[in-house]
N, C-alpha and C. Protein backbone atom coordinates (compact mmCIF):
# COMPACT_ATOMS: atom_id res chain seq x y z
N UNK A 1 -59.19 31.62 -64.41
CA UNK A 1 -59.11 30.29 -65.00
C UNK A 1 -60.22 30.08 -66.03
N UNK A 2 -61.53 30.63 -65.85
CA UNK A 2 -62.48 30.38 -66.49
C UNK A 2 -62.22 30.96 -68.27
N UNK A 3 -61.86 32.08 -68.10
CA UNK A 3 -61.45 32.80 -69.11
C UNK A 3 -60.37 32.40 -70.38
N UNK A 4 -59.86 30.90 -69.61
CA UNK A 4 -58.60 30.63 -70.98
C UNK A 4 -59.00 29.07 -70.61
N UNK A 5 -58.83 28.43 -69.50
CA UNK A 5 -59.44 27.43 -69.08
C UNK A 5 -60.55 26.47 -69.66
N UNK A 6 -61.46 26.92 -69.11
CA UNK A 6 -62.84 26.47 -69.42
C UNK A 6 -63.58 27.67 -70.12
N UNK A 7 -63.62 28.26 -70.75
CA UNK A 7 -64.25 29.68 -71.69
C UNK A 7 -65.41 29.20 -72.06
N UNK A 8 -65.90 28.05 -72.35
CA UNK A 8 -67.46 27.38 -72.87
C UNK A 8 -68.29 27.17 -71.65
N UNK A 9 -67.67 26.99 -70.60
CA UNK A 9 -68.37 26.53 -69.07
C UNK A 9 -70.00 27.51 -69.54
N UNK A 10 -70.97 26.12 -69.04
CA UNK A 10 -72.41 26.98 -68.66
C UNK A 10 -72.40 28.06 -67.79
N UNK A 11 -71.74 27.64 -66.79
CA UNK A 11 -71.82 28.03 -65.44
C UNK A 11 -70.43 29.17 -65.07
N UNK A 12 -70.46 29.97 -64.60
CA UNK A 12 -69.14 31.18 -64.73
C UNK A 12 -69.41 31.77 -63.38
N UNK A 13 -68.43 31.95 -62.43
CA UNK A 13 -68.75 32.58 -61.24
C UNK A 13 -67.50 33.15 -61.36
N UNK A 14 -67.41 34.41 -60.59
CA UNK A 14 -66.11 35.36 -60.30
C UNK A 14 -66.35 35.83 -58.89
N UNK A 15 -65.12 35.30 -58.43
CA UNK A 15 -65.41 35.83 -56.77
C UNK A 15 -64.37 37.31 -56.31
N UNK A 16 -65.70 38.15 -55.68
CA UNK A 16 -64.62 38.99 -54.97
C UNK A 16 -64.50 39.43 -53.77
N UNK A 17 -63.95 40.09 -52.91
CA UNK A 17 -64.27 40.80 -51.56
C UNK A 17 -63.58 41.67 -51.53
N UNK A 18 -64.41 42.88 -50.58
CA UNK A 18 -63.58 44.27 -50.18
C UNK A 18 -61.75 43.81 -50.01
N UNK A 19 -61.05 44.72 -50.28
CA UNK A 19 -59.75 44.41 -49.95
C UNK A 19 -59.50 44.05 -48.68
N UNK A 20 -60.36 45.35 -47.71
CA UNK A 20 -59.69 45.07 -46.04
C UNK A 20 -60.07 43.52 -45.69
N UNK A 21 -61.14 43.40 -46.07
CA UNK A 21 -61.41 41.84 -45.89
C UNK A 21 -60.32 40.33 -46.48
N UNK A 22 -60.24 40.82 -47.79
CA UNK A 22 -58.93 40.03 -47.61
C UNK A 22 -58.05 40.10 -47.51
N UNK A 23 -57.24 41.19 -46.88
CA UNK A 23 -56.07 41.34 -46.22
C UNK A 23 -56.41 40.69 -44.32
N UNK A 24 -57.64 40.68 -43.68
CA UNK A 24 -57.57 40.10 -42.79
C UNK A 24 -57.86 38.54 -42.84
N UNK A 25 -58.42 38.11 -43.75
CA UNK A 25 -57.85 36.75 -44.11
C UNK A 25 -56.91 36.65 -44.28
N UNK A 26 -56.02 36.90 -45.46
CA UNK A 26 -54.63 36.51 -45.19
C UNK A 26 -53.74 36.49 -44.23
N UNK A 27 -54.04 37.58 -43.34
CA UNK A 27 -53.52 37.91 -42.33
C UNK A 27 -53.18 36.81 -41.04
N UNK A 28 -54.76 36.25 -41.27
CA UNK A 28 -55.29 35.09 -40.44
C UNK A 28 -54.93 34.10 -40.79
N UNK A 29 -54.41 33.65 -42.12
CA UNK A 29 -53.94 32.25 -42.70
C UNK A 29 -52.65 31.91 -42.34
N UNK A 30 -51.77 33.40 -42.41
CA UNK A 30 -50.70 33.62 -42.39
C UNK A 30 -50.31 33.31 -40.62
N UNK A 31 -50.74 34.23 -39.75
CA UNK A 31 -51.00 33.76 -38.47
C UNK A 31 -51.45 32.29 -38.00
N UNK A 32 -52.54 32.03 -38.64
CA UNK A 32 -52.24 30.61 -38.49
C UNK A 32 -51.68 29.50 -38.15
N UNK A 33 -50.59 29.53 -39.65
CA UNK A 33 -49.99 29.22 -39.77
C UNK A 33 -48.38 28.58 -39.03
N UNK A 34 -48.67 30.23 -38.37
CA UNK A 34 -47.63 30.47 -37.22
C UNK A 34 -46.21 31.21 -38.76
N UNK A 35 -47.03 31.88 -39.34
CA UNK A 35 -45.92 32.94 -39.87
C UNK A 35 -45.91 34.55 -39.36
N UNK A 36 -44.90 34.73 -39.12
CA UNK A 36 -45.09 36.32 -38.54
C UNK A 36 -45.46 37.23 -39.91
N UNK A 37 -46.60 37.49 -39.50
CA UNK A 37 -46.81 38.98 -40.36
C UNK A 37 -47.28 40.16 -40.09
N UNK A 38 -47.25 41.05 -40.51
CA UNK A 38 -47.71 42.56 -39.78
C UNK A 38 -49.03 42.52 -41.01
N UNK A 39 -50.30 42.89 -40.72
CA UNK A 39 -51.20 43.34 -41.94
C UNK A 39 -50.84 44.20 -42.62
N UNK A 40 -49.84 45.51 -42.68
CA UNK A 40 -49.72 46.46 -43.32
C UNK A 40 -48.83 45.39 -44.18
N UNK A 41 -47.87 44.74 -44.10
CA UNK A 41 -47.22 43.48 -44.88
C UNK A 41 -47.85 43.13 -46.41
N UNK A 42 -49.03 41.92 -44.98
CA UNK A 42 -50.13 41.94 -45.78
C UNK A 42 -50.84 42.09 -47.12
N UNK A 43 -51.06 43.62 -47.02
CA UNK A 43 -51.59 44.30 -47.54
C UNK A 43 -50.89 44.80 -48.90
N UNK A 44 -49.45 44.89 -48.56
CA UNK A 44 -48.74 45.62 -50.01
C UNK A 44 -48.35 44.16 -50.64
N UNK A 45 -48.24 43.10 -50.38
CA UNK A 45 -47.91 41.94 -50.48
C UNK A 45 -49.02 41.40 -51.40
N UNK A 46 -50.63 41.81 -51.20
CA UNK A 46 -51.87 41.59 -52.09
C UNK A 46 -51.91 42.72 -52.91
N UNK A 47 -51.59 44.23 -52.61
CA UNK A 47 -51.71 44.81 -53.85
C UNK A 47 -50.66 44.61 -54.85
N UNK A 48 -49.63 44.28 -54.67
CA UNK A 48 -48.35 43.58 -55.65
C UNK A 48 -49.02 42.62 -56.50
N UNK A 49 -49.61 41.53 -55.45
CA UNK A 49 -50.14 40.27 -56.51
C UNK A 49 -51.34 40.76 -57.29
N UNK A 50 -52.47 41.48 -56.17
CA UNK A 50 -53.28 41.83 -57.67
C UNK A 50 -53.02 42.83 -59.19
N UNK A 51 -51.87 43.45 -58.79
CA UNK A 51 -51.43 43.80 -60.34
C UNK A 51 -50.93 43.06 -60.86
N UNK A 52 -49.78 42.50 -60.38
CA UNK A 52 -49.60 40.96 -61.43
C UNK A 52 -50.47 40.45 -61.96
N UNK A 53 -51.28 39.82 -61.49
CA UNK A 53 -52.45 38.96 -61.89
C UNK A 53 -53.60 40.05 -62.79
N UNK A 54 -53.64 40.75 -63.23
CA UNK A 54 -54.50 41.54 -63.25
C UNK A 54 -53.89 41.98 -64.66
N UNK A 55 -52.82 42.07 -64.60
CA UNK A 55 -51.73 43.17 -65.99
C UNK A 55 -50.66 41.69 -66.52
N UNK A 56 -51.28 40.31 -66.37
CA UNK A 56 -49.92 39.65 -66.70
C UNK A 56 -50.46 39.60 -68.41
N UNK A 57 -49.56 39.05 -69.15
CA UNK A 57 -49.81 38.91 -70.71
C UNK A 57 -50.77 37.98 -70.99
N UNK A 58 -50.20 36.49 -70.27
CA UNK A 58 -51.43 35.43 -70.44
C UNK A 58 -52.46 34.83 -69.62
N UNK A 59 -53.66 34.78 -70.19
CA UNK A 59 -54.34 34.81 -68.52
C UNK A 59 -54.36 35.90 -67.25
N UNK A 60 -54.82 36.61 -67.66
CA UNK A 60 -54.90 37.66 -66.82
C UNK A 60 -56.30 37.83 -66.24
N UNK A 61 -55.85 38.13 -64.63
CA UNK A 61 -57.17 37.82 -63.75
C UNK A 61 -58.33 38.54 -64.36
N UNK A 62 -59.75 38.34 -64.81
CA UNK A 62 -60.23 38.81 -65.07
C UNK A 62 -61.82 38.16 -64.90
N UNK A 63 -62.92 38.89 -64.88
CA UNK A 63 -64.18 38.38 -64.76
C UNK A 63 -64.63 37.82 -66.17
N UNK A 64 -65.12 37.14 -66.46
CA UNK A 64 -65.43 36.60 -67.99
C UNK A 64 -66.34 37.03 -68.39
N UNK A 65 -67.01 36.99 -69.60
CA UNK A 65 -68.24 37.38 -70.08
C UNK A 65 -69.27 36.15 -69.66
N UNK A 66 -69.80 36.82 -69.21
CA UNK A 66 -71.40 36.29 -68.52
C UNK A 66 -71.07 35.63 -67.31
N UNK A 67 -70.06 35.77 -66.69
CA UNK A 67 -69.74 35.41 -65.21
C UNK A 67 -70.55 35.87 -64.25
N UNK A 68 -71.38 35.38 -63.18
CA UNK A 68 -71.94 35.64 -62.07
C UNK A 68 -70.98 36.49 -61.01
N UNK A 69 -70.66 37.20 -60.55
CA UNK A 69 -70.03 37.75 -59.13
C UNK A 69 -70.49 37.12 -58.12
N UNK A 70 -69.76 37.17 -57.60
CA UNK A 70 -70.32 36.85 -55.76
C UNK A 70 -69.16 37.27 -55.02
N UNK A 71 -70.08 38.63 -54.14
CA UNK A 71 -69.18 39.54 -53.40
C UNK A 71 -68.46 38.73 -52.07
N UNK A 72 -68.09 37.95 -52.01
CA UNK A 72 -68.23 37.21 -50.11
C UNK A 72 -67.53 37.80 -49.43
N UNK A 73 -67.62 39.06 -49.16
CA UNK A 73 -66.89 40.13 -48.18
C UNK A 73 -67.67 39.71 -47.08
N UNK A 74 -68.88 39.38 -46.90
CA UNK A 74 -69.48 39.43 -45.89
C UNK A 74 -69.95 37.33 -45.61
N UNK A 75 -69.21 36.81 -46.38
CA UNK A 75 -69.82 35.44 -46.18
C UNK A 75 -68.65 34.62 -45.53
N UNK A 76 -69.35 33.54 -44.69
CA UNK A 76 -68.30 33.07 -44.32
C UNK A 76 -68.26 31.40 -45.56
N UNK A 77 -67.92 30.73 -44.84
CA UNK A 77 -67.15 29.46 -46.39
C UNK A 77 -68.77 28.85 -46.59
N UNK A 78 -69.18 28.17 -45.75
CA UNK A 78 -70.42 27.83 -45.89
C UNK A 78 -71.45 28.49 -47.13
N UNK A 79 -71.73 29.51 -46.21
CA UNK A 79 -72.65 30.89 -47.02
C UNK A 79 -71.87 30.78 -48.66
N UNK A 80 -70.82 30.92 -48.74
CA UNK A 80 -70.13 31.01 -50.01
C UNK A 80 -70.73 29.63 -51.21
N UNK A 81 -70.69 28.49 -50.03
CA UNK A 81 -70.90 27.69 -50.84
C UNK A 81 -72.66 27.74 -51.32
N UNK A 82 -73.28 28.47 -50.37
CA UNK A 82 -74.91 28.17 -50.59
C UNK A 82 -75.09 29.03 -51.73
N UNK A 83 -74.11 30.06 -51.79
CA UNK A 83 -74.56 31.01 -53.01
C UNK A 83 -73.76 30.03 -54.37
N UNK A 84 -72.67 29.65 -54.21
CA UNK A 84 -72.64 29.02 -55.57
C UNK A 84 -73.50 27.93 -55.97
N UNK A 85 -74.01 27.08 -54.96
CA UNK A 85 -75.40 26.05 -55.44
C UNK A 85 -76.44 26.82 -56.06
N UNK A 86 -76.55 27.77 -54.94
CA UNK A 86 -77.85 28.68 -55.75
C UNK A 86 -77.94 29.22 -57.19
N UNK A 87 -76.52 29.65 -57.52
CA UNK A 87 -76.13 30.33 -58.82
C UNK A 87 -76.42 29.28 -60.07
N UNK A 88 -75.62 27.53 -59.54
CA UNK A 88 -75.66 26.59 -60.32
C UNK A 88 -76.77 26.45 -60.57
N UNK A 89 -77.94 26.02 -59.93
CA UNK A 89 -79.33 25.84 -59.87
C UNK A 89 -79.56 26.29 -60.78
N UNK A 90 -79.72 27.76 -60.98
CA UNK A 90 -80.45 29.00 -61.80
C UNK A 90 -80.45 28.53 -62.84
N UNK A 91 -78.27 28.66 -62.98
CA UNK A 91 -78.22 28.58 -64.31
C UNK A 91 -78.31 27.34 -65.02
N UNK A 92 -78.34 26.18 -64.28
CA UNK A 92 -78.44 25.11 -64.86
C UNK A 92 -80.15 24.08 -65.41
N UNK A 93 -81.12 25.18 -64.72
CA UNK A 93 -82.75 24.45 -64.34
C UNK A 93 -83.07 25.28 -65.94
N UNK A 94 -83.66 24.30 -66.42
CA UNK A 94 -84.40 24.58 -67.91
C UNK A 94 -85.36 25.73 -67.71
């Protein structure tokens, strides 16, 4: 979104996580939910979408120039959020 969206934004974050990690989130949303899914499902179900998203013509998923990363393979929502305050901070303190 940042990339066609907002392209001037001060502030640019790109989020990612190991795959297995978000295939067991989804997995878990999906369960949740109370939808039957198998993770191997899952799994070909997210590598489908990330080529779409990744290879579409307009807007295509991508990290922007001068975007921050933040890996949250290992964070839970909270943690996620302390690192994007932190990021804002940085980039926003004179």
């Amino acid at each position: 979104i940042g990339t066609v969206v907002f392209p001037k934004a001060e502030v640019k974050i790109f989020f990612t996580a190991s795959f297995k990690e978000r295939v067991k989130r989804r997995w878990k949303e999906e369960t949740n939910k109370g939808l039957s899914s198998e993770r191997k499902r899952v799994a070909i179900d997210l590598l489908t979408r990330d080529s779409i998203d990744s290879q579409r013509k307009i807007a295509p998923l991508k990290k922007a120039r001068g975007a921050v990363v933040i890996d949250n393979t290992c964070l839970n929502i909270p943690q996620t959020v302390d690192r994007i305050l932190e990021v804002v901070k940085t980039k926003l303190t004179p």
